[in-house]
Structure formats: structure tokens, C-alpha cells
Protein backbone atom coordinates (compact mmCIF):
# COMPACT_ATOMS: atom_id res chain seq x y z
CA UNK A 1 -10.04 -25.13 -50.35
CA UNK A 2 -12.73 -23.08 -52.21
CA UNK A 3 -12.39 -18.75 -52.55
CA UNK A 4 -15.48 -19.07 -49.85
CA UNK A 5 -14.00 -21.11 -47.55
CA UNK A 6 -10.83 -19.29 -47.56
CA UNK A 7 -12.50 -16.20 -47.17
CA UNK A 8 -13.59 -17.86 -43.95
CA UNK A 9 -10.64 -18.91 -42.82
CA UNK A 10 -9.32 -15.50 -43.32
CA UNK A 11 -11.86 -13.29 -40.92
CA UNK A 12 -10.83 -14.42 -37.39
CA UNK A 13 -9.49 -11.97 -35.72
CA UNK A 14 -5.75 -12.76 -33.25
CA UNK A 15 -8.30 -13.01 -29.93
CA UNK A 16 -10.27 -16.28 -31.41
CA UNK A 17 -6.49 -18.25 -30.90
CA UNK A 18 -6.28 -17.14 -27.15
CA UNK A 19 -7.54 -20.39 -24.81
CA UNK A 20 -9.26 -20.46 -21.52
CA UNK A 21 -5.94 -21.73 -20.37
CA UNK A 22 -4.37 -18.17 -22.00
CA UNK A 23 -6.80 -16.03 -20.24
CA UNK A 24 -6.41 -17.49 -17.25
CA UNK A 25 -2.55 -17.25 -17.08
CA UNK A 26 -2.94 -13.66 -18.09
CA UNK A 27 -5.36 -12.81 -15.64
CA UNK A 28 -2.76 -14.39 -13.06
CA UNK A 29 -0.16 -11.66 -13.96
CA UNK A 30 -2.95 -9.19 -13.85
CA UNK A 31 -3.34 -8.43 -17.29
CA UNK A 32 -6.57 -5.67 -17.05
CA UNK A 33 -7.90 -7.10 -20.47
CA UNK A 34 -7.21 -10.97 -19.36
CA UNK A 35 -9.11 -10.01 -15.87
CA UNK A 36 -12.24 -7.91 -17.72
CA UNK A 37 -12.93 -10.90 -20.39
CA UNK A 38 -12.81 -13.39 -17.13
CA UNK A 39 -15.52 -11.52 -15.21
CA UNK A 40 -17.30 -10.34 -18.22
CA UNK A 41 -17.61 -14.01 -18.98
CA UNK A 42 -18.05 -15.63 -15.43
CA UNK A 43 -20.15 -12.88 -13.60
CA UNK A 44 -23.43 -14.09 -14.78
CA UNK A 45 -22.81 -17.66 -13.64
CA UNK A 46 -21.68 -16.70 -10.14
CA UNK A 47 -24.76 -14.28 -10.19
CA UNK A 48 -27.09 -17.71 -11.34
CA UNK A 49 -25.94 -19.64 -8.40
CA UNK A 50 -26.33 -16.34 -5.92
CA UNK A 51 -30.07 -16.83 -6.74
CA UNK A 52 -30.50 -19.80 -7.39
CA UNK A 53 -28.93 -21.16 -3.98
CA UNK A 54 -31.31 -18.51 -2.25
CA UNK A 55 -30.10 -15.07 -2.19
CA UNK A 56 -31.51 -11.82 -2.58
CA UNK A 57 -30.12 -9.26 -5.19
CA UNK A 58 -28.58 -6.92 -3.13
CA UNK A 59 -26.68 -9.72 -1.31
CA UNK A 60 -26.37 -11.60 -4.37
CA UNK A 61 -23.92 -8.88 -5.60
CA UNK A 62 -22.13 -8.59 -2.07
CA UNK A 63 -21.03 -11.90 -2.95
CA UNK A 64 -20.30 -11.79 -6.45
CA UNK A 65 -17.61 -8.84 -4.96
CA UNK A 66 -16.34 -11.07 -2.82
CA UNK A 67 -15.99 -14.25 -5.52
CA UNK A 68 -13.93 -12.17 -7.33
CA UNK A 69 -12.03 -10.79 -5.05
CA UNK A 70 -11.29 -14.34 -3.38
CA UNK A 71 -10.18 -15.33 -6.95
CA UNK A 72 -7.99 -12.32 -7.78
CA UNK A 73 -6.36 -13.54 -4.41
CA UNK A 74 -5.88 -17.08 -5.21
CA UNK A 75 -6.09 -17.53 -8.98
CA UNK A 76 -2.19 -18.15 -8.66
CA UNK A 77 -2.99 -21.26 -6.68
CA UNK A 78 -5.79 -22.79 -9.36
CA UNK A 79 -3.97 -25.67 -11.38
CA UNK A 80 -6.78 -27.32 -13.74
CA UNK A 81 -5.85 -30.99 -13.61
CA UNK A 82 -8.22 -34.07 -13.40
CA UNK A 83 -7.22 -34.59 -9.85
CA UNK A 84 -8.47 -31.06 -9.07
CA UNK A 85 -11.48 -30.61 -11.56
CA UNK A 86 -12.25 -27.50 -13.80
CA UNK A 87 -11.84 -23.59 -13.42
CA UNK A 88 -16.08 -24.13 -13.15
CA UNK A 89 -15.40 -26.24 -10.57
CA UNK A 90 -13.15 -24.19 -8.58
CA UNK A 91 -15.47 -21.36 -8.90
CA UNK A 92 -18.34 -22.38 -8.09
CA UNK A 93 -16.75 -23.71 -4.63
CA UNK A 94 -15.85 -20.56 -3.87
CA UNK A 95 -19.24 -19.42 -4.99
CA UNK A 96 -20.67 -21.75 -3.00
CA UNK A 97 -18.45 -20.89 0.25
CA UNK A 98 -19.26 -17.20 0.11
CA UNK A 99 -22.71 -17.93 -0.27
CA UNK A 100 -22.64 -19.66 3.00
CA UNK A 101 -20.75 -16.89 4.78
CA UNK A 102 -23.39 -14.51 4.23
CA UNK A 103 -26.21 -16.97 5.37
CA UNK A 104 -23.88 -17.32 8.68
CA UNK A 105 -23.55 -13.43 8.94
CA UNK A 106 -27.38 -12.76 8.55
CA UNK A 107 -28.02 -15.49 11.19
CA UNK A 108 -25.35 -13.51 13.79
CA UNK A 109 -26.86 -10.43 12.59
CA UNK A 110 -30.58 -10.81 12.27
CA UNK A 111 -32.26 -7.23 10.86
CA UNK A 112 -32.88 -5.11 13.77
CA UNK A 113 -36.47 -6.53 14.79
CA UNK A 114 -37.23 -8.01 18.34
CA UNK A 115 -39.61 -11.61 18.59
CA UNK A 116 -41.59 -13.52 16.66
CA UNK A 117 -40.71 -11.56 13.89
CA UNK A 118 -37.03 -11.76 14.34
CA UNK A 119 -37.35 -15.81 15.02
CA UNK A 120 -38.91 -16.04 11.68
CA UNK A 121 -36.70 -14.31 9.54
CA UNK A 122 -34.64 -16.53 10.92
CA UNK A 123 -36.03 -19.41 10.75
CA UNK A 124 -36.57 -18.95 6.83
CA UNK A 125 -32.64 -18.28 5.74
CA UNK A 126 -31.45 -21.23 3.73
CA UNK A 127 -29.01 -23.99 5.41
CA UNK A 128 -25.65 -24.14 4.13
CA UNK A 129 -25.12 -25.67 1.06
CA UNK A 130 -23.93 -28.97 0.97
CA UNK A 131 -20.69 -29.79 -0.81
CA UNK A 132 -22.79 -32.72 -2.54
CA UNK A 133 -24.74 -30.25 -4.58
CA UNK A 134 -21.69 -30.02 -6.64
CA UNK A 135 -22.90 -32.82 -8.54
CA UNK A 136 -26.49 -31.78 -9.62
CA UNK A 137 -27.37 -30.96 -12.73
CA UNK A 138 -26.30 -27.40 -13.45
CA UNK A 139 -28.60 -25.47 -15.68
CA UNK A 140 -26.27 -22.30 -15.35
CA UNK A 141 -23.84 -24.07 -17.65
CA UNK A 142 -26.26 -23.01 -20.32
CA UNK A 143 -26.19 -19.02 -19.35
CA UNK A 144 -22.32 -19.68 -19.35
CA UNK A 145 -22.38 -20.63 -22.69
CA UNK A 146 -24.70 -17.94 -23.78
CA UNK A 147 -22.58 -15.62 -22.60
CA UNK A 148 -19.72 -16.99 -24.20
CA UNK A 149 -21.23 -16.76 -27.36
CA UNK A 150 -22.51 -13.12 -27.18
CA UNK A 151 -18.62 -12.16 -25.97
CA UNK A 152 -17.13 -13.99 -29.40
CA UNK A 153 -20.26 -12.80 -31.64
CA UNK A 154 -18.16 -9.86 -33.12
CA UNK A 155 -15.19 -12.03 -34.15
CA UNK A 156 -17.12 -13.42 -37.25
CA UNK A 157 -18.94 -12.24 -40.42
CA UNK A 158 -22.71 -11.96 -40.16
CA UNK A 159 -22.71 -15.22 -42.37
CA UNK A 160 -20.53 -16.90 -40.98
CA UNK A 161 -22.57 -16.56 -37.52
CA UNK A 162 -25.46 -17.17 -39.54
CA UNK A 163 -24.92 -20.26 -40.83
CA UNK A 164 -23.27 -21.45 -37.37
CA UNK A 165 -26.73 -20.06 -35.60
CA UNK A 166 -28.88 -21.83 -37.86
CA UNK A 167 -27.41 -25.81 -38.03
CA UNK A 168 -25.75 -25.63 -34.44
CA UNK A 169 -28.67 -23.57 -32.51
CA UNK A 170 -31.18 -23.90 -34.44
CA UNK A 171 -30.94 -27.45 -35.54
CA UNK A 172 -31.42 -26.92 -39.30
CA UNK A 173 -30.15 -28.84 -42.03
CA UNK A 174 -27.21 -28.04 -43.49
CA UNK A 175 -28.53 -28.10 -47.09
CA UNK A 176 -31.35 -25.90 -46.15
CA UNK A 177 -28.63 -23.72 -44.67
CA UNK A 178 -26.49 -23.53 -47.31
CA UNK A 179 -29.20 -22.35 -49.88
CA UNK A 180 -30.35 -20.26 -47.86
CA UNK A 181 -27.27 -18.41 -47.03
CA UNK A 182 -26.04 -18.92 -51.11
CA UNK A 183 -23.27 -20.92 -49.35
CA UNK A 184 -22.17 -24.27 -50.02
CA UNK A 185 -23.15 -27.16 -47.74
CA UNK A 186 -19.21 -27.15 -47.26
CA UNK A 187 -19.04 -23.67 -46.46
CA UNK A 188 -21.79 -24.04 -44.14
CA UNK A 189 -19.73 -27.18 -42.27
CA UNK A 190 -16.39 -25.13 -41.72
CA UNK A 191 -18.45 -21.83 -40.74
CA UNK A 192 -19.86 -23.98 -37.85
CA UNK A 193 -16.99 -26.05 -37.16
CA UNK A 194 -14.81 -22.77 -36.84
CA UNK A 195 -17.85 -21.01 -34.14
CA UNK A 196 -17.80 -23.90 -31.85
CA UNK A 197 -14.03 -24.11 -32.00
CA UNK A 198 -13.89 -20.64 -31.26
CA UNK A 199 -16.43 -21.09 -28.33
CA UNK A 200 -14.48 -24.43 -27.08
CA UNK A 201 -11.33 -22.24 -27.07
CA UNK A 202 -13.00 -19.13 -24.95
CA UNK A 203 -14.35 -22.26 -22.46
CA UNK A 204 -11.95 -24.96 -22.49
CA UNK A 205 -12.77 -28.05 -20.47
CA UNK A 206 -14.22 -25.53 -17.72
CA UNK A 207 -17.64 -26.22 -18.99
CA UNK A 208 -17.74 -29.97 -18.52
């Protein structure tokens, strides 16, 4: 291995060995770090599907209280397995059940208007979700992984990042890269290689 690349291999930091599976079992014991890093990293996702599936901001975050709160709950009970299906999965279930309850709610409780006007507010809420939706395509995986990336950006060296960004993001050669940088195409290789192992350890299989 050259100076560079051990140089590389030197600047993680102890948090880029901790897994998805880690974080979760740490959040189960209610580890406040564990729990922060969960929401920090989910909360945008669970927001994405709150609007996307039809709701409003303010309601939008009435739910995301209540996704979290159902998973603080049960997060005991989640086993990832491939009977079961991902920590993704699970959450966007619940997601998608909470969503529903509030659609039910505002259709026992329309907003305090008499008539027509009443009927049509009505008349416009969404229906509940089916569980078949489950198996669209799911462009929120993408804000997932955006936000993954912005959480581990700090764990690596500005060229390091740089030469990940470039080849893995930005789709540029590696030799281009590399002489850009003043890196070897090698270098460049285990800078990106060690990002996206990084990122597959902060998502685990929960993004497929």
C-alpha cells in the first residue's frame, strides 16, 4: 500500500465502523445518540411520503411525531430478515398507516363549515393508501441517500470526498480524477470504494 493510500486508510473516524444493524440495536436500548442519528437520517423520508401520499405540512409533521413515536414503541419488535423485508420497509408501513389515520380523523372531523362546502372538502381528502403501493417505484430512496451522505460528509478529508464526489456522483473518469486531485488513479479507486462502504454501512440493506 502506497504513503497516500495509507494516509487514507488512516482518516476514518470509530463512527464509519458502526452498521445500520448497530444503530438500530442501540437505538433499541435507547441510546440518545443511536436514536438522534436514526431520525436525523430517516425524518426526511417519512416527511417525502407525508407529501407525497397527499398531506399538508402541518399534518405532515403530526404524523412524522407519531412515526416516531410508533417506532420508539415497537423498534424492539423489528427483526430485519428476508421473510420480513427491510427497516425501509417496516417504516414506511407505519408511515403509510399513520398517514391513513389522519385521512380517517379529518373525514370524522371535517373543519367546522356547514354544506356544500363541508361535502367538498370532503370529497377531495385522499383514499387510503393501498398496501400495493409498497411496490412502486420509490423516488424517496434517493433523498434517503442524500441524506445519508450529508450525515457521513465530515468523516473524510476534503479529497478524499472529492475524488469519491467526482467518479461516483459525478460520473467522471477516474484518470481525469486522479490528475486532477494530484492523486493516483489508485488512490482515487480506494477513496471511492471506502465512501460508498461507509454509506452502505450507515444504510445497510434498508435501502433496497
Amino acid at each position: 500500500m502506497s504513503d497516500e493510500q495509507a494516509k487514507m486508510t488512516a482518516d476514518a473516524t470509530p463512527s464509519s465502523t458502526r452498521t445500520s444493524h448497530s444503530l438500530i440495536e442501540a437505538a433499541r436500548i435507547h441510546d440518545p445518540a443511536a436514536w438522534e442519528r436514526m431520525v436525523a437520517l430517516y425524518a426526511p423520508l417519512v416527511l417525502y411520503w407525508c407529501r407525497q401520499w397527499g398531506l399538508g405540512e402541518d399534518d405532515a409533521l403530526d404524523v412524522f411525531q407519531d412515526v416516531f413515536h410508533s417506532i420508539a414503541i415497537h423498534l424492539a419488535t423489528f427483526r430485519q430478515d428476508s421473510s420480513r423485508g427491510t427497516f425501509r420497509g417496516w417504516l414506511r408501513t407505519i408511515t403509510r398507516n399513520k398517514v391513513n389515520d389522519a385521512f380517517r380523523r379529518r373525514r370524522r372531523e371535517p373543519h367546522g363549515v356547514g354544506g356544500s362546502e363541508a361535502q367538498a372538502q370532503l370529497t377531495q381528502l385522499p383514499q387510503p393508501i393501498p398496501l400495493e403501493e409498497d411496490d412502486s417505484a420509490d423516488r424517496g430512496v434517493a433523498a434517503l441517500m442524500h441524506r445519508a451522505l450529508e450525515l457521513i460528509r465530515c468523516e473524510f478529508e476534503t479529497r478524499t470526498w472529492q475524488a469519491f464526489w467526482l467518479t461516483s456522483v459525478e460520473g467522471r473518469a477516474t484518470n481525469d480524477v486522479a490528475d486532477e486531485l494530484g492523486m493516483s488513479p489508485g488512490a482515487v479507486r480506494v477513496a471511492k470504494s471506502r465512501v460508498l462502504h461507509r454509506l452502505r454501512a450507515e444504510l445497510g440493506d434498508y435501502i433496497s
